[in-house]
C-alpha atoms as a PDB file:
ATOM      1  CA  UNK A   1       4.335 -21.093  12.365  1.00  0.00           C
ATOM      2  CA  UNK A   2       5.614 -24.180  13.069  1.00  0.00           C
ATOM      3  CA  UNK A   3       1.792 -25.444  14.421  1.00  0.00           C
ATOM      4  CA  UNK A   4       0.494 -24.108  11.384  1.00  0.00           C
ATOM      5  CA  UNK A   5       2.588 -26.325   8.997  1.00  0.00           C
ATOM      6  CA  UNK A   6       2.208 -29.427  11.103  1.00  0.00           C
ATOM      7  CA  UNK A   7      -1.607 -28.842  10.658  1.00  0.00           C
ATOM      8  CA  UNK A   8      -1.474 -28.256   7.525  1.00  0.00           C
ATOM      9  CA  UNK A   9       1.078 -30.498   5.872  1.00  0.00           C
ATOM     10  CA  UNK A  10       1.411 -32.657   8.385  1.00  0.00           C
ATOM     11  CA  UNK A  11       4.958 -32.107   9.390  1.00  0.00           C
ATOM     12  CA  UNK A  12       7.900 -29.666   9.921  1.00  0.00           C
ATOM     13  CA  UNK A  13       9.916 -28.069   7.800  1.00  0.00           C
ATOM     14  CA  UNK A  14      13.021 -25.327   8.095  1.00  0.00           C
ATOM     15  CA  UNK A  15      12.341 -22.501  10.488  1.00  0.00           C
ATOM     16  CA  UNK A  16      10.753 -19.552   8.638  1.00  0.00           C
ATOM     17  CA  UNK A  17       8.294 -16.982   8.600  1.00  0.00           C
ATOM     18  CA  UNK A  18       5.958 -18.653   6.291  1.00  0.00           C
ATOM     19  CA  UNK A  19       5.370 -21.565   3.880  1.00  0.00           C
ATOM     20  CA  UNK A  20       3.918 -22.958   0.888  1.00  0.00           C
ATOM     21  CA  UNK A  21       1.787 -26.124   0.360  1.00  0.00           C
ATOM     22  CA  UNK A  22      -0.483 -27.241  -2.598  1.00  0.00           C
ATOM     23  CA  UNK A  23      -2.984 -24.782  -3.581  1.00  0.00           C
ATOM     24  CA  UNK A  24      -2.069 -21.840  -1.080  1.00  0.00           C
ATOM     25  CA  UNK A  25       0.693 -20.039   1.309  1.00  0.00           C
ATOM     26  CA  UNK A  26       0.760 -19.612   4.519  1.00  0.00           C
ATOM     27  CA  UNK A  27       1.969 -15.892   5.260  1.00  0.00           C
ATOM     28  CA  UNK A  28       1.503 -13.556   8.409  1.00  0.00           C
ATOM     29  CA  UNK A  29      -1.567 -11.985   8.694  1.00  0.00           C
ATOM     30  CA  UNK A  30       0.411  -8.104   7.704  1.00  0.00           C
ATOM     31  CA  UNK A  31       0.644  -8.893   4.515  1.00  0.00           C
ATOM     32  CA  UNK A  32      -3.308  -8.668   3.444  1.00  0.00           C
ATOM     33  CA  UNK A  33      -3.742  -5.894   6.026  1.00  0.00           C
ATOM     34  CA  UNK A  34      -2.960  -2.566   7.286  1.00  0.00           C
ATOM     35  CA  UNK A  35       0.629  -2.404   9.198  1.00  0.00           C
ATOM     36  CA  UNK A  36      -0.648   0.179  11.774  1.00  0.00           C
ATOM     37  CA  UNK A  37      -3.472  -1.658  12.846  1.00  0.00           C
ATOM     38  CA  UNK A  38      -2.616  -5.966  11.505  1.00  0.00           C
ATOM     39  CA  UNK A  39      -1.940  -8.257  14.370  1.00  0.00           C
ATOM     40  CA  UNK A  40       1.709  -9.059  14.919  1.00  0.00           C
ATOM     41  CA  UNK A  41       1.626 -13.092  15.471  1.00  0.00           C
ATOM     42  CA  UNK A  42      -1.499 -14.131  13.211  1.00  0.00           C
ATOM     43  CA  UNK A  43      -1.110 -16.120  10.267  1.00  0.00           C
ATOM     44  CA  UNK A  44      -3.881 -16.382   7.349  1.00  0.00           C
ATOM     45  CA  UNK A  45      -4.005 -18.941   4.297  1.00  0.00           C
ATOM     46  CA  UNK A  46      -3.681 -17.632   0.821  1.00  0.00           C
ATOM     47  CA  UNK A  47      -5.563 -19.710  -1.644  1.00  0.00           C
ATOM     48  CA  UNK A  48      -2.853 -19.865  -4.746  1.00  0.00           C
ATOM     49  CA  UNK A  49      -4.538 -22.778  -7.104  1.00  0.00           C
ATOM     50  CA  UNK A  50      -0.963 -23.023  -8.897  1.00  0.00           C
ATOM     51  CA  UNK A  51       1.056 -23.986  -5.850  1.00  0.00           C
ATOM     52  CA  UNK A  52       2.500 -27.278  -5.658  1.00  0.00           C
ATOM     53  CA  UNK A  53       4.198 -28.666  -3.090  1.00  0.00           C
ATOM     54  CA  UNK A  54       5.963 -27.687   0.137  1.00  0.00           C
ATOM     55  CA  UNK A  55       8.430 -25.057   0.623  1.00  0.00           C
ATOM     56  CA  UNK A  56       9.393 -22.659   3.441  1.00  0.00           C
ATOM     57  CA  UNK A  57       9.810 -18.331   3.033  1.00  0.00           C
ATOM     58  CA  UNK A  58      13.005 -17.605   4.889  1.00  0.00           C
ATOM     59  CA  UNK A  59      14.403 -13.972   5.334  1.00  0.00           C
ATOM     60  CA  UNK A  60      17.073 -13.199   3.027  1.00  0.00           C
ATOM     61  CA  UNK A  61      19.539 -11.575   5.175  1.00  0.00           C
ATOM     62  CA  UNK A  62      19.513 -14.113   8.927  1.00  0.00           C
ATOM     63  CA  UNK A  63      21.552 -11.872  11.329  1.00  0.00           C
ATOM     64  CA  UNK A  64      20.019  -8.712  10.335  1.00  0.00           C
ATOM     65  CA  UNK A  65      22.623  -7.338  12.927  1.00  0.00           C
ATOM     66  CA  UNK A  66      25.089  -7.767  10.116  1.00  0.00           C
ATOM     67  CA  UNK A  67      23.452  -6.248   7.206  1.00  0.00           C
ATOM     68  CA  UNK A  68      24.660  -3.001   6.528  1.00  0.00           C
ATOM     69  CA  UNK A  69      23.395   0.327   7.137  1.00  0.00           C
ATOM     70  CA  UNK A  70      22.693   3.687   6.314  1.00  0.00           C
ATOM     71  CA  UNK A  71      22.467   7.384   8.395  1.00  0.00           C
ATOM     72  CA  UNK A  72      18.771   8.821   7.599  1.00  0.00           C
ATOM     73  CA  UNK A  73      20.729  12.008   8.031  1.00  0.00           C
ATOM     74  CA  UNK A  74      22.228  11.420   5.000  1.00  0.00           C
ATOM     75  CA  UNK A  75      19.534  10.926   3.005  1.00  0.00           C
ATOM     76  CA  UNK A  76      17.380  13.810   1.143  1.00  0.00           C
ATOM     77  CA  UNK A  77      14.363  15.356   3.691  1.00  0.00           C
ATOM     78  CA  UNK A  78      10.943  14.814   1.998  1.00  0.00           C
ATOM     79  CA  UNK A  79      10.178  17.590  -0.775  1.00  0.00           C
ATOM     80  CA  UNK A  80       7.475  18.119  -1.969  1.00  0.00           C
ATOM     81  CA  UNK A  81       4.304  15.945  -1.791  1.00  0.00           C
ATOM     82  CA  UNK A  82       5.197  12.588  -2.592  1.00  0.00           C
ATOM     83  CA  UNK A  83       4.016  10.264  -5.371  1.00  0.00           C
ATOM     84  CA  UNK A  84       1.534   7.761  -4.597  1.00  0.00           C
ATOM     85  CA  UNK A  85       3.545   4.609  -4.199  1.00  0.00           C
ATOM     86  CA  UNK A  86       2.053   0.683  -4.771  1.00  0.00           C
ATOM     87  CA  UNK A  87       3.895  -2.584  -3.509  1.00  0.00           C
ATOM     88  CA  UNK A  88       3.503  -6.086  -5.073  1.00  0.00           C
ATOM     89  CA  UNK A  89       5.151  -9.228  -3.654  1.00  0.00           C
ATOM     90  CA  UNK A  90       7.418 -11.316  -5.439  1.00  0.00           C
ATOM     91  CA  UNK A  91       8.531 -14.735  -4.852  1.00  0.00           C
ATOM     92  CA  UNK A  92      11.608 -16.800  -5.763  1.00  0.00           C
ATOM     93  CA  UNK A  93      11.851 -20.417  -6.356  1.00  0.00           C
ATOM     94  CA  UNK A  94      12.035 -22.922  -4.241  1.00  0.00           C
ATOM     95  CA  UNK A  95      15.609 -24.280  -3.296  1.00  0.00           C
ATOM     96  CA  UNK A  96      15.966 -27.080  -1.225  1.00  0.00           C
ATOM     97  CA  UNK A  97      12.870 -26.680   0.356  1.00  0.00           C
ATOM     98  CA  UNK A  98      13.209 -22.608   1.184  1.00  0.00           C
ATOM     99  CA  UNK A  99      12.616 -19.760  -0.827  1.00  0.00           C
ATOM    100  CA  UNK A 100      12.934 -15.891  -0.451  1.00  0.00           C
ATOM    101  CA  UNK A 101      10.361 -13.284  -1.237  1.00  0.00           C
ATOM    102  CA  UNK A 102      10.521  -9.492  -1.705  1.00  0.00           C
ATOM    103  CA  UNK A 103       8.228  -7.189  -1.813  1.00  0.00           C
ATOM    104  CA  UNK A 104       8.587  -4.357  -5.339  1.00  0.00           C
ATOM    105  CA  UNK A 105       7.920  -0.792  -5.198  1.00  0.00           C
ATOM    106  CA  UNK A 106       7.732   1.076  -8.094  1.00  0.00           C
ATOM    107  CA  UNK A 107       8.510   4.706  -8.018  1.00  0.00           C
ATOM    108  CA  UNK A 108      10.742   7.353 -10.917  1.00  0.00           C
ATOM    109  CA  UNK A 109      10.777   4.780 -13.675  1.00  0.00           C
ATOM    110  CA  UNK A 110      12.894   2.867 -10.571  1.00  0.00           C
ATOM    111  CA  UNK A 111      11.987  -0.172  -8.811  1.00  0.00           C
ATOM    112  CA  UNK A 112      12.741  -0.690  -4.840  1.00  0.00           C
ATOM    113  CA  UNK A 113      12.811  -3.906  -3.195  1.00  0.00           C
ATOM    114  CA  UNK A 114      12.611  -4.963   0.415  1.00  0.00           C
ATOM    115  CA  UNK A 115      12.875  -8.397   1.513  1.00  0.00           C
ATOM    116  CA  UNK A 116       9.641  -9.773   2.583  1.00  0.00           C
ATOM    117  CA  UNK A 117      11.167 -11.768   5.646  1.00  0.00           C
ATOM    118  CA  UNK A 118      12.749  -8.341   6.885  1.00  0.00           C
ATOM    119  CA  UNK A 119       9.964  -5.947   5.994  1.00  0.00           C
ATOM    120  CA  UNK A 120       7.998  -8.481   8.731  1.00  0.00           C
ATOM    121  CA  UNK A 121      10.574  -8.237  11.138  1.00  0.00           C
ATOM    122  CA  UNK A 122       9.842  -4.547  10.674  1.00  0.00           C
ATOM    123  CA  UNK A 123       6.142  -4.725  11.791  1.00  0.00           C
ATOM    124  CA  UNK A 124       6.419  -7.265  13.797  1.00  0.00           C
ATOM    125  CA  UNK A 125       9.270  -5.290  16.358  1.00  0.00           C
ATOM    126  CA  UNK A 126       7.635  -1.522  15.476  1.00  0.00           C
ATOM    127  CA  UNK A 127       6.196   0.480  18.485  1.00  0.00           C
ATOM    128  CA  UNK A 128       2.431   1.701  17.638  1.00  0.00           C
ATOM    129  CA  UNK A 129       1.193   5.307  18.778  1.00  0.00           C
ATOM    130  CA  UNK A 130      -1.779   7.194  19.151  1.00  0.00           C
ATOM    131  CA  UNK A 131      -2.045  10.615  17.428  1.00  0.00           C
ATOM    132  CA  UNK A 132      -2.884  13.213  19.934  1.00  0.00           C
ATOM    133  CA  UNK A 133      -6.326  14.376  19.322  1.00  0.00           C
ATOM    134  CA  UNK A 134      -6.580  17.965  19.895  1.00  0.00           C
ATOM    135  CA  UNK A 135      -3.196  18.833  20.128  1.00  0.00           C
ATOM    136  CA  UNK A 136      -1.667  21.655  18.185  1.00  0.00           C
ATOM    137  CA  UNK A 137       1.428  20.862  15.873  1.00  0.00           C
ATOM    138  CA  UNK A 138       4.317  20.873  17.102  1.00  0.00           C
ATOM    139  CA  UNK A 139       6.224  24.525  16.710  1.00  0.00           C
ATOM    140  CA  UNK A 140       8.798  24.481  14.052  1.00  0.00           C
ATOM    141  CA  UNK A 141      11.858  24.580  16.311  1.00  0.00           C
ATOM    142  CA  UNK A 142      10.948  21.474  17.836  1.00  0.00           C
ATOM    143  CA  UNK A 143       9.921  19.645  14.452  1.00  0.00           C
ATOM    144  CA  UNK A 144      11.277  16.455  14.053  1.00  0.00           C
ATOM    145  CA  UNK A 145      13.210  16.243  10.538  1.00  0.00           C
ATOM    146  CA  UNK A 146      12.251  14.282   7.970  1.00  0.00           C
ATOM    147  CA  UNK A 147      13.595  11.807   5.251  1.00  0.00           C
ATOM    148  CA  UNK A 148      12.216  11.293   2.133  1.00  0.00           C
ATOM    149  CA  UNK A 149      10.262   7.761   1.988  1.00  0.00           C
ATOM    150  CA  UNK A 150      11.883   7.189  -1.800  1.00  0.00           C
ATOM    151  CA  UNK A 151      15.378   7.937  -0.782  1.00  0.00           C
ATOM    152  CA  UNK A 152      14.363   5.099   2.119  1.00  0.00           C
ATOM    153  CA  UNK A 153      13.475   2.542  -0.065  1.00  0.00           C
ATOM    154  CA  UNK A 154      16.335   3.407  -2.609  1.00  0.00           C
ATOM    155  CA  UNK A 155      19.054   3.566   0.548  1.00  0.00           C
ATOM    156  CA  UNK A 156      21.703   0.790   0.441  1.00  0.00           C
ATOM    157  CA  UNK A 157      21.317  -2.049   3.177  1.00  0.00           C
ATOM    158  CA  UNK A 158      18.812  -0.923   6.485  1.00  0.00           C
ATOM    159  CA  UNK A 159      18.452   2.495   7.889  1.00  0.00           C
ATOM    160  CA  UNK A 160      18.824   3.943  10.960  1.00  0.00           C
ATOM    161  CA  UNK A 161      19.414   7.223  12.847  1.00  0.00           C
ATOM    162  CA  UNK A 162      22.083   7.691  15.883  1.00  0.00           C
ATOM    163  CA  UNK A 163      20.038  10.434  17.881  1.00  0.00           C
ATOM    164  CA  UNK A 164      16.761  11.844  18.010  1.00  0.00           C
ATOM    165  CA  UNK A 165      13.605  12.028  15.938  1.00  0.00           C
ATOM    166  CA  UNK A 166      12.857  11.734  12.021  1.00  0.00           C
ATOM    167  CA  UNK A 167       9.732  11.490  10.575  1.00  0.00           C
ATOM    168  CA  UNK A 168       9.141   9.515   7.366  1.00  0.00           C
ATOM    169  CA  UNK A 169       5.503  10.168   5.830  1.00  0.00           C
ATOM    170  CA  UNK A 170       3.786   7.317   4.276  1.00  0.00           C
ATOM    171  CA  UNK A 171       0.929   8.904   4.356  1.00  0.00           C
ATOM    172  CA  UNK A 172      -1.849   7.978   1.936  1.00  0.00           C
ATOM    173  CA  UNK A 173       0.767   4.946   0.686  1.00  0.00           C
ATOM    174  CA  UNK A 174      -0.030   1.408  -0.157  1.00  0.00           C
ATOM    175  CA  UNK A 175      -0.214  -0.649   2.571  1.00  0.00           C
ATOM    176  CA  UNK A 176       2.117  -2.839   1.030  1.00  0.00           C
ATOM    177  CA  UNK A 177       4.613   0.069   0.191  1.00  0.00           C
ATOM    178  CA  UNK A 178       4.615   0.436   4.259  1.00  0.00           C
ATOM    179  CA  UNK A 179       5.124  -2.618   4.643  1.00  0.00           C
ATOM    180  CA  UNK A 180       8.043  -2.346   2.118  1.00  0.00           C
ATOM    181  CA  UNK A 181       9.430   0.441   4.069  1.00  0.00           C
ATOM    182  CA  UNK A 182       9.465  -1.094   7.347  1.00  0.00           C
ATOM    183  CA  UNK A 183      11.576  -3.359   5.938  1.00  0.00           C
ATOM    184  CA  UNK A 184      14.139  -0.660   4.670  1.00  0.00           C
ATOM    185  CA  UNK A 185      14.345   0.570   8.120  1.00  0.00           C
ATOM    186  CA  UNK A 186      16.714  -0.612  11.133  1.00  0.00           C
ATOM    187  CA  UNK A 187      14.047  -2.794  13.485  1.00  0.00           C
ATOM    188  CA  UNK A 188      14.771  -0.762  16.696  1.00  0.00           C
ATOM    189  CA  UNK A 189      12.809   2.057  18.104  1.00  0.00           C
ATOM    190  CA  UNK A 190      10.761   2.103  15.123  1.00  0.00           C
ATOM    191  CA  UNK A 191       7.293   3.691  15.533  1.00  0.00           C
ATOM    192  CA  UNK A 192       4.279   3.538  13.636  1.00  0.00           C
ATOM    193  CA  UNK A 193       1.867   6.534  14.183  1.00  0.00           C
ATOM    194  CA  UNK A 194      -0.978   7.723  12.564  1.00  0.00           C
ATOM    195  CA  UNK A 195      -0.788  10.851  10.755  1.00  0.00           C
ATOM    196  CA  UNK A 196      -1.189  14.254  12.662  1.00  0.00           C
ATOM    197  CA  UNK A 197      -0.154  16.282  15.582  1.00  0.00           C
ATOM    198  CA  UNK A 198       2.062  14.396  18.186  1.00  0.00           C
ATOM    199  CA  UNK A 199       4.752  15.044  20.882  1.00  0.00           C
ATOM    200  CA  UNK A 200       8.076  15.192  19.081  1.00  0.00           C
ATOM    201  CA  UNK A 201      11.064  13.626  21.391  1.00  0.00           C
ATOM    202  CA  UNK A 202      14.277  15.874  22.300  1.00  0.00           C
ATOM    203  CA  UNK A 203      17.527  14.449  21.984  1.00  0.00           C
ATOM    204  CA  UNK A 204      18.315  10.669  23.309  1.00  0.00           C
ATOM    205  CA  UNK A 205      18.338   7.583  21.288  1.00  0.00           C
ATOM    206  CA  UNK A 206      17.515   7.861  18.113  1.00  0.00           C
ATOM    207  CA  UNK A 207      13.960   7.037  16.377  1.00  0.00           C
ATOM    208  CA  UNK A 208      12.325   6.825  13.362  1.00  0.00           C
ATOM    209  CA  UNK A 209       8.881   7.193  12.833  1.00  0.00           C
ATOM    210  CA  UNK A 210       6.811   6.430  10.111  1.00  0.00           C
ATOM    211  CA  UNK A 211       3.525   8.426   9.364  1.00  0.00           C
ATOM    212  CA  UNK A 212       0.426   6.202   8.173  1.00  0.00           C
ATOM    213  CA  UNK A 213      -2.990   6.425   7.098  1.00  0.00           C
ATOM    214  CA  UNK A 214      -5.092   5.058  10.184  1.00  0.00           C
ATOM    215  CA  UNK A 215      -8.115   4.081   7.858  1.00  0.00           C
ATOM    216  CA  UNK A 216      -9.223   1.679  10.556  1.00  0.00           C
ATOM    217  CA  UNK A 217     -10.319   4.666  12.948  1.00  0.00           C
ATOM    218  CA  UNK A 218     -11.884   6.253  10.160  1.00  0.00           C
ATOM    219  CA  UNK A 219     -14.122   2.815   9.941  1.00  0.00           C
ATOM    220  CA  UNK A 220     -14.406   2.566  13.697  1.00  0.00           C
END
């Protein structure tokens, strides 16, 4: 990121995830494309005509070590099929050079927000799987429980789960609503997977693992 603002403006700047210059933003590549399948470390230009100046997105929260946290177990299980959810991004203004950006979810007359700095943290750290083709579901004894993806993005600071496997299905979601998510969600043993049958993990560290539309296989 750094390369990519000397290039561009001709100098450095605070460290970040992103910046703004006149007439467009720099952002990671994620946040035009699809989190299952976007690269991790690429960074595309936004045209944005009104822009003016140079400023630097920082994450809201630094040491996300500190921010607090909340058991998936004691959140709701999903009910129900679930609404179909849209994300927008929202930028602050610029202080002393930095500003913050989150991205909106709308959902129950209710509006969720997830830092944009964390939410990339989210992809950027999240394990990708393959569905398994063929396979059968999983029988119910061994199903992995599930949390509701509103009650995620509603859930007071990051969450996590101590021991083994929930499922949170953002299937058929907004790409930026996943993105949202991920940023909801404790970055460690996060996995991404595409929705349908796969091997459901017994017991060990904990895991969550967030179902997603692979459209890109669809177009492959």
């Amino acid at each position: 990121m750094d390369f990519a603002r000397h290039v561009v403006t001709g100098g450095s700047g605070p460290e970040g995830y992103g910046f703004d210059h006149d007439g467009g933003t720099v952002l990671p590549a994620v946040v035009d494309g699809r989190p299952l399948t976007a690269p991790r470390h690429l960074l595309t230009w936004r045209p944005r005509p009104g822009t003016e100046g140079t400023a630097t997105y920082v994450a809201e929260v630094e040491d996300y070590y500190a921010a607090p946290r909340t058991l998936v177990e004691d959140l709701p299980a999903t009910a129900g099929t679930p609404e179909r959810l849209t994300g927008r991004i929202v930028t602050g203004p610029a202080v002393d050079g930095t500003l913050t950006a989150r991205i909106e979810v709308a959902h129950d007359g209710t509006t969720a927000r997830a830092d944009l700095g964390q939410a990339l943290r989210g992809h950027r750290f999240a394990h990708r799987e393959e569905a398994a083709e063929g396979a059968p579901p999983p029988p119910a004894a061994g199903a992995a429980r599930t949390a509701d993806v509103r009650a995620v993005l509603d859930a007071p600071g990051l969450v996590w789960t101590q021991d083994g496997e929930v499922a949170v299905d953002a299937t058929g979601q907004d790409d930026l609503a996943v993105l949202a998510l991920l940023g909801r969600l404790y970055p460690e043993n996060v996995v991404l997977r595409p929705a349908g049958p796969a091997a459901v993990s017994s017991g060990g560290p904990g895991r969550l693992v967030v179902h997603v539309t692979d459209l890109g296989a669809a177009e492959r």
